[in-house]
C-alpha atoms as a PDB file:
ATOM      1  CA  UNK A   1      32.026 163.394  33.955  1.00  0.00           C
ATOM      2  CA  UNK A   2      29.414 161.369  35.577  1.00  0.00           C
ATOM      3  CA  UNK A   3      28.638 159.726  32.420  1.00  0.00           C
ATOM      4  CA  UNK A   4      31.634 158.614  32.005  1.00  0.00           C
ATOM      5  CA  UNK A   5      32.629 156.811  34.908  1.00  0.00           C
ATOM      6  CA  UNK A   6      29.212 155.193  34.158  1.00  0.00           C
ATOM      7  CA  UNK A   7      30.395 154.083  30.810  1.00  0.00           C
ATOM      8  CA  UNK A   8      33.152 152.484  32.557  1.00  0.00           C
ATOM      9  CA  UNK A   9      31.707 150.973  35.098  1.00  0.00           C
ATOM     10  CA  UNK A  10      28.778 149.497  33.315  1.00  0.00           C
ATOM     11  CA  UNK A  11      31.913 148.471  30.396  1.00  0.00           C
ATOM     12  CA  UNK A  12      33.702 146.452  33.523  1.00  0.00           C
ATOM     13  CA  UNK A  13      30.792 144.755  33.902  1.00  0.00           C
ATOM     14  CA  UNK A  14      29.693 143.410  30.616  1.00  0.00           C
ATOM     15  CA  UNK A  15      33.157 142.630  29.646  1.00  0.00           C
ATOM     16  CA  UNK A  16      33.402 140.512  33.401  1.00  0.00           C
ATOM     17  CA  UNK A  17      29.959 138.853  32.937  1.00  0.00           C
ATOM     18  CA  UNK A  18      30.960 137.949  28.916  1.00  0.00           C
ATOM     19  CA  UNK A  19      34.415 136.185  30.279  1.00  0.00           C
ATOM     20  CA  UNK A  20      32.613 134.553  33.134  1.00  0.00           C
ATOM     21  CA  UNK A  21      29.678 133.717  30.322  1.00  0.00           C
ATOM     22  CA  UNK A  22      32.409 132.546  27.883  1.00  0.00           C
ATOM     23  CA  UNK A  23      34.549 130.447  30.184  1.00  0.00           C
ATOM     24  CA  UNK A  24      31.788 128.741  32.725  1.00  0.00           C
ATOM     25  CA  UNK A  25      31.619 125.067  32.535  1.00  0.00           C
ATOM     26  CA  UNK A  26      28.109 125.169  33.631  1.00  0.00           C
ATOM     27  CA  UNK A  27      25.324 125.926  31.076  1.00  0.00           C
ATOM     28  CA  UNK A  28      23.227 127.412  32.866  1.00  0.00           C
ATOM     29  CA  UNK A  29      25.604 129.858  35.050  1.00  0.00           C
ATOM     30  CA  UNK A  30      26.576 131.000  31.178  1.00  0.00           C
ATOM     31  CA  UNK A  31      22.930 131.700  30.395  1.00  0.00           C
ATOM     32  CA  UNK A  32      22.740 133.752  33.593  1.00  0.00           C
ATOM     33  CA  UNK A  33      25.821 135.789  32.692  1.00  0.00           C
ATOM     34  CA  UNK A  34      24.413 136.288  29.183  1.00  0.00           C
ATOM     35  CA  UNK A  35      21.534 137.550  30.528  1.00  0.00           C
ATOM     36  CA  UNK A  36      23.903 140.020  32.634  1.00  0.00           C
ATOM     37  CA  UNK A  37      25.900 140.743  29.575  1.00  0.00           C
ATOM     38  CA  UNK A  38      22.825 141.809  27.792  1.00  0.00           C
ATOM     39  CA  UNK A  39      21.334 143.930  30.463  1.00  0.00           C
ATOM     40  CA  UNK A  40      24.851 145.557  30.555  1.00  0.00           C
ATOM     41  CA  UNK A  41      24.596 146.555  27.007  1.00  0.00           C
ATOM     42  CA  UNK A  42      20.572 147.655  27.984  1.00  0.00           C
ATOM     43  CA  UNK A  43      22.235 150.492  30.403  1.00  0.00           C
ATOM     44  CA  UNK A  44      25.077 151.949  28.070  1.00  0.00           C
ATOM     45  CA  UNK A  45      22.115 151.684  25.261  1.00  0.00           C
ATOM     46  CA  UNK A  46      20.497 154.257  28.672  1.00  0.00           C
ATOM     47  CA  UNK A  47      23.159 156.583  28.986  1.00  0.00           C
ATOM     48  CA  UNK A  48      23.140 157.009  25.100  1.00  0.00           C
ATOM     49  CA  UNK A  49      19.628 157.804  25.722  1.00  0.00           C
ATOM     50  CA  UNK A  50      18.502 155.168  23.033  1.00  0.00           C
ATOM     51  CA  UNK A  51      15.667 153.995  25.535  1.00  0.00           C
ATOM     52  CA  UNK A  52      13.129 152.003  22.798  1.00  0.00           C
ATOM     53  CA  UNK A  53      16.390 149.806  22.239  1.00  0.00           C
ATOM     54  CA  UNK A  54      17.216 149.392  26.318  1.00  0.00           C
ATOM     55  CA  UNK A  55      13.346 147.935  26.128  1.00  0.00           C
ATOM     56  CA  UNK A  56      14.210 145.915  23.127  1.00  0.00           C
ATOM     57  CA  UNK A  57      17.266 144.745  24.435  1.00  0.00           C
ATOM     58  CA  UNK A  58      15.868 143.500  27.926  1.00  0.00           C
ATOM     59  CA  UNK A  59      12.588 141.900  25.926  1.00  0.00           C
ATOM     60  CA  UNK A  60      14.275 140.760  22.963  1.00  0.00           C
ATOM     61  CA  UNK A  61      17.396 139.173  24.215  1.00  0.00           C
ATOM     62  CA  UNK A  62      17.174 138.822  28.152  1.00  0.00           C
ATOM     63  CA  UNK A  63      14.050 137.507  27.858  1.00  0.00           C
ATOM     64  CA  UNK A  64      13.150 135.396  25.236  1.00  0.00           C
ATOM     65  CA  UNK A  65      16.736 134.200  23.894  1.00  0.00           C
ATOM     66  CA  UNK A  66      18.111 133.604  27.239  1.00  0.00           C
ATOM     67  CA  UNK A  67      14.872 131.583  28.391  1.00  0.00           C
ATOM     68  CA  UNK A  68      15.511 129.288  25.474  1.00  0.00           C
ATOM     69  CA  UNK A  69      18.944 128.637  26.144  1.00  0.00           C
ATOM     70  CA  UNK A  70      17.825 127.693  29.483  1.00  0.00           C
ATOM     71  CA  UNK A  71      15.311 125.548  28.009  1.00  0.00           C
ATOM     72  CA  UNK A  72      17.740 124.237  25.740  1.00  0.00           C
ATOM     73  CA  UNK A  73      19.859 123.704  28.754  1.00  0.00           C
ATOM     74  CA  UNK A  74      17.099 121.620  30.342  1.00  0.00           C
ATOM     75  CA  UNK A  75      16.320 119.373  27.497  1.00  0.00           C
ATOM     76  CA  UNK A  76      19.773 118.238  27.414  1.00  0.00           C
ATOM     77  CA  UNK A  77      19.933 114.447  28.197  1.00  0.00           C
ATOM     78  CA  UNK A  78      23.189 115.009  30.632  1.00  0.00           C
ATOM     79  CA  UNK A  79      23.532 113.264  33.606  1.00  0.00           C
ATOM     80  CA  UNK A  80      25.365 115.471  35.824  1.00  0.00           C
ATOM     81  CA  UNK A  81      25.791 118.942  34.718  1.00  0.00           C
ATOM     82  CA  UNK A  82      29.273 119.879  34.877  1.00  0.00           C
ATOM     83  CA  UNK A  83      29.016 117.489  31.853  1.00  0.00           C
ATOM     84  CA  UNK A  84      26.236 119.680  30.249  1.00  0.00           C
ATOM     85  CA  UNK A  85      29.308 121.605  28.065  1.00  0.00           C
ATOM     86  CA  UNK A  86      31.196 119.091  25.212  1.00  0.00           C
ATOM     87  CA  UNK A  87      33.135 121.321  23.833  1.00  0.00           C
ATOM     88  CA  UNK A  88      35.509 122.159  26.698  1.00  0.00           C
ATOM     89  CA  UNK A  89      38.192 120.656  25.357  1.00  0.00           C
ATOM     90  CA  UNK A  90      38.810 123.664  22.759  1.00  0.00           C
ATOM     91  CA  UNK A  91      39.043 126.427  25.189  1.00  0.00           C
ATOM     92  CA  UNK A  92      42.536 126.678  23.414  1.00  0.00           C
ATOM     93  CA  UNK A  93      41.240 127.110  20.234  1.00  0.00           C
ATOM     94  CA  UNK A  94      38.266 129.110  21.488  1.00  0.00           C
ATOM     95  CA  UNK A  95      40.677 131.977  22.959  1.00  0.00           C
ATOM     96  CA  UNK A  96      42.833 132.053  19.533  1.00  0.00           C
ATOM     97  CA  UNK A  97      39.968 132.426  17.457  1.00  0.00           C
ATOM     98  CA  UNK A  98      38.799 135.300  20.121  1.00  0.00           C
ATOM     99  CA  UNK A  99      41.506 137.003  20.070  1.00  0.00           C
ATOM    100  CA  UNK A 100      42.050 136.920  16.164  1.00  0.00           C
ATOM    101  CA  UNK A 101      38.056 138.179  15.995  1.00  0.00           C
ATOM    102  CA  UNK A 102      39.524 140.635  19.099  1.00  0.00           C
ATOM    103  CA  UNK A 103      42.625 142.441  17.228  1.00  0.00           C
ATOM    104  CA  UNK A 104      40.373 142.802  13.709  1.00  0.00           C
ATOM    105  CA  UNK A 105      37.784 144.376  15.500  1.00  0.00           C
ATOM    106  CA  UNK A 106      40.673 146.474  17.440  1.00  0.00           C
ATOM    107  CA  UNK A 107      42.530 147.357  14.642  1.00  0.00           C
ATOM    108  CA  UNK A 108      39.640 148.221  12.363  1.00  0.00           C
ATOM    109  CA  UNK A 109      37.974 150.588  15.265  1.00  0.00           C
ATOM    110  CA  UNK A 110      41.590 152.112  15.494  1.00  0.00           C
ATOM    111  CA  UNK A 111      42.000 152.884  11.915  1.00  0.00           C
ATOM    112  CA  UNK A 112      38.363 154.222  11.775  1.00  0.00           C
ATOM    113  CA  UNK A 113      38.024 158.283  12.006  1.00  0.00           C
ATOM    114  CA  UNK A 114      34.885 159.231  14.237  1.00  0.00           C
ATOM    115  CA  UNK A 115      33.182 162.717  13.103  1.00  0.00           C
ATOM    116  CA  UNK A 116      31.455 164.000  15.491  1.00  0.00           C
ATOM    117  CA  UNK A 117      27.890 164.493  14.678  1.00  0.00           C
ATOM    118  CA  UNK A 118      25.918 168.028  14.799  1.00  0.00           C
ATOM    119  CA  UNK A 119      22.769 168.197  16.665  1.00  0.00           C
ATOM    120  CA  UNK A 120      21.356 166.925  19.726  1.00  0.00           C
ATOM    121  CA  UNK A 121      19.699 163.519  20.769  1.00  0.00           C
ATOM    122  CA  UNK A 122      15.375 163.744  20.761  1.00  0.00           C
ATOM    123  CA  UNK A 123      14.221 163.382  24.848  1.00  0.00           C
ATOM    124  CA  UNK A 124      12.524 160.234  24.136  1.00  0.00           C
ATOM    125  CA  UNK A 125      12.658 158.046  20.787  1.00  0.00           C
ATOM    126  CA  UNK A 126       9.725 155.405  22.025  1.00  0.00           C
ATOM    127  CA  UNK A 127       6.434 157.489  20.637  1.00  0.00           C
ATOM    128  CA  UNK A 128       8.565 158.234  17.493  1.00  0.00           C
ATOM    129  CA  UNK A 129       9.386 155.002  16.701  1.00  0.00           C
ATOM    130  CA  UNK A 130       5.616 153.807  18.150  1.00  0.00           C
ATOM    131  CA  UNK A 131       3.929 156.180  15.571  1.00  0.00           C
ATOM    132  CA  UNK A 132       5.718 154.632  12.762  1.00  0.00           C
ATOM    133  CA  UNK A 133       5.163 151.164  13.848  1.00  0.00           C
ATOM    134  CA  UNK A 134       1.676 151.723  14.569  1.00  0.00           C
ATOM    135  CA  UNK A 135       0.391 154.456  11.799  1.00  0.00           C
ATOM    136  CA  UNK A 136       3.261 154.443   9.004  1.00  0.00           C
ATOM    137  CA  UNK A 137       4.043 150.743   8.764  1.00  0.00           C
ATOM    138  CA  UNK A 138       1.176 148.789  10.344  1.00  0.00           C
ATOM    139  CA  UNK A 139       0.811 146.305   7.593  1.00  0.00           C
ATOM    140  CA  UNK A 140       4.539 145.258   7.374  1.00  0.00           C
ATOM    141  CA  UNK A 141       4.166 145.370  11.558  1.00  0.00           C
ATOM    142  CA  UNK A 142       1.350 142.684  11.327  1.00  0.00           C
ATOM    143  CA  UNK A 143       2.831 140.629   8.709  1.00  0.00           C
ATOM    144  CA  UNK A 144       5.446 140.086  10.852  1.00  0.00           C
ATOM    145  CA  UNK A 145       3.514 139.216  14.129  1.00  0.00           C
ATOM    146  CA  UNK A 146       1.572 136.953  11.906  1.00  0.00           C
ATOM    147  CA  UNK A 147       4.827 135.349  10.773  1.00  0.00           C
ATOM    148  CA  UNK A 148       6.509 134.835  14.261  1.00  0.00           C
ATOM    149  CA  UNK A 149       3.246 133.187  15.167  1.00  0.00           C
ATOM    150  CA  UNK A 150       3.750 130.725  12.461  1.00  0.00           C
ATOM    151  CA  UNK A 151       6.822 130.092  13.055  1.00  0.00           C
ATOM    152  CA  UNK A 152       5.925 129.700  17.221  1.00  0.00           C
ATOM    153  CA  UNK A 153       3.179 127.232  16.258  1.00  0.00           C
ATOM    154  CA  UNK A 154       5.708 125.132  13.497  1.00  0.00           C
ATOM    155  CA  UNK A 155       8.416 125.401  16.232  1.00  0.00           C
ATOM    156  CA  UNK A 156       5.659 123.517  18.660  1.00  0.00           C
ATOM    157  CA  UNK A 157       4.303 121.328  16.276  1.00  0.00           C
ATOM    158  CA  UNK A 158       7.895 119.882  15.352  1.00  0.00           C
ATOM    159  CA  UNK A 159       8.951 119.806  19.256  1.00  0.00           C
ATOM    160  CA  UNK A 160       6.195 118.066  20.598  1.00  0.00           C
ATOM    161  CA  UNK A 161       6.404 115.251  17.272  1.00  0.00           C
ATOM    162  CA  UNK A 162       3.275 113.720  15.133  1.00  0.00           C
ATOM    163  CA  UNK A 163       1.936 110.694  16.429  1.00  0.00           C
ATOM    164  CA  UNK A 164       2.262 108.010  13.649  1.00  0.00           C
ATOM    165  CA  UNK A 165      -1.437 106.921  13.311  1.00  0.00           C
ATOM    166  CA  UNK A 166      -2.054 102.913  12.541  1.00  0.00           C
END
């Protein structure tokens, strides 16, 4: 019972802190409430006891896509910025296509039959998931640290520009 006035709770909030993310005309109050949307989905990702993907969530997501949207948001050549978001002019458009995406989604989750599944959840899914990462698959786990540090270092290196040498 407790668990699920949680789930509703928590539900209010994302879906309040998506519309308020969606129809903000500042760009940065939207990349606050999309940090609030994802931390949202971080505690019903808690009460399903899924607690490696709360962490992932709130690292992944909170922190390193909404601190480049902010930095996105401050590179922006805008002079004021209530003029920071062009595309205001299609909120019309915007809601359609929402609530075409909105009613597919709806009527594909209604037609969908949910078995329940047998069993119970493990206590904790983090050294699980650790020990594969770690013993199981530490090559493919280093390949792809290597990689994101490539592609960090290429992101720099095209950001900052090449000086054009005489």
């Amino acid at each position: 019972m407790v668990a699920s006035i949680l789930f509703y709770i928590i539900s209010a909030f994302i879906i309040f802190a998506a519309l308020k993310m969606v129809l903000s005309t500042n760009l940065v109050h939207s990349a606050l409430f999309m940090a609030a949307t994802f931390i949202g989905i971080a505690m019903i990702y808690l009460l399903l006891n899924a607690d490696y993907l709360a962490v992932v969530q709130i690292m992944v997501y909170v922190g390193a896509i909404s601190i480049l949207f902010v930095f996105g948001v401050m590179l922006t050549k805008r002079g004021d910025m209530g003029e920071s978001s062009g595309f205001n002019r299609y909120k019309v458009y915007g809601a359609f296509t929402a609530l075409a995406i909105f009613l597919a989604f709806a009527r594909i989750i209604i037609s969908s039959e949910f078995a329940p599944v047998a069993g119970t959840a493990p206590e904790s899914t983090i050294m699980d998931i650790a020990s594969l990462l770690l013993n199981d698959y530490s090559v493919a786990f280093e390949i792809a640290g290597i990689l994101l540090l490539v592609a960090t270092v290429g992101a720099i290196v095209i950001g900052k520009g090449v000086k054009q040498s005489k």
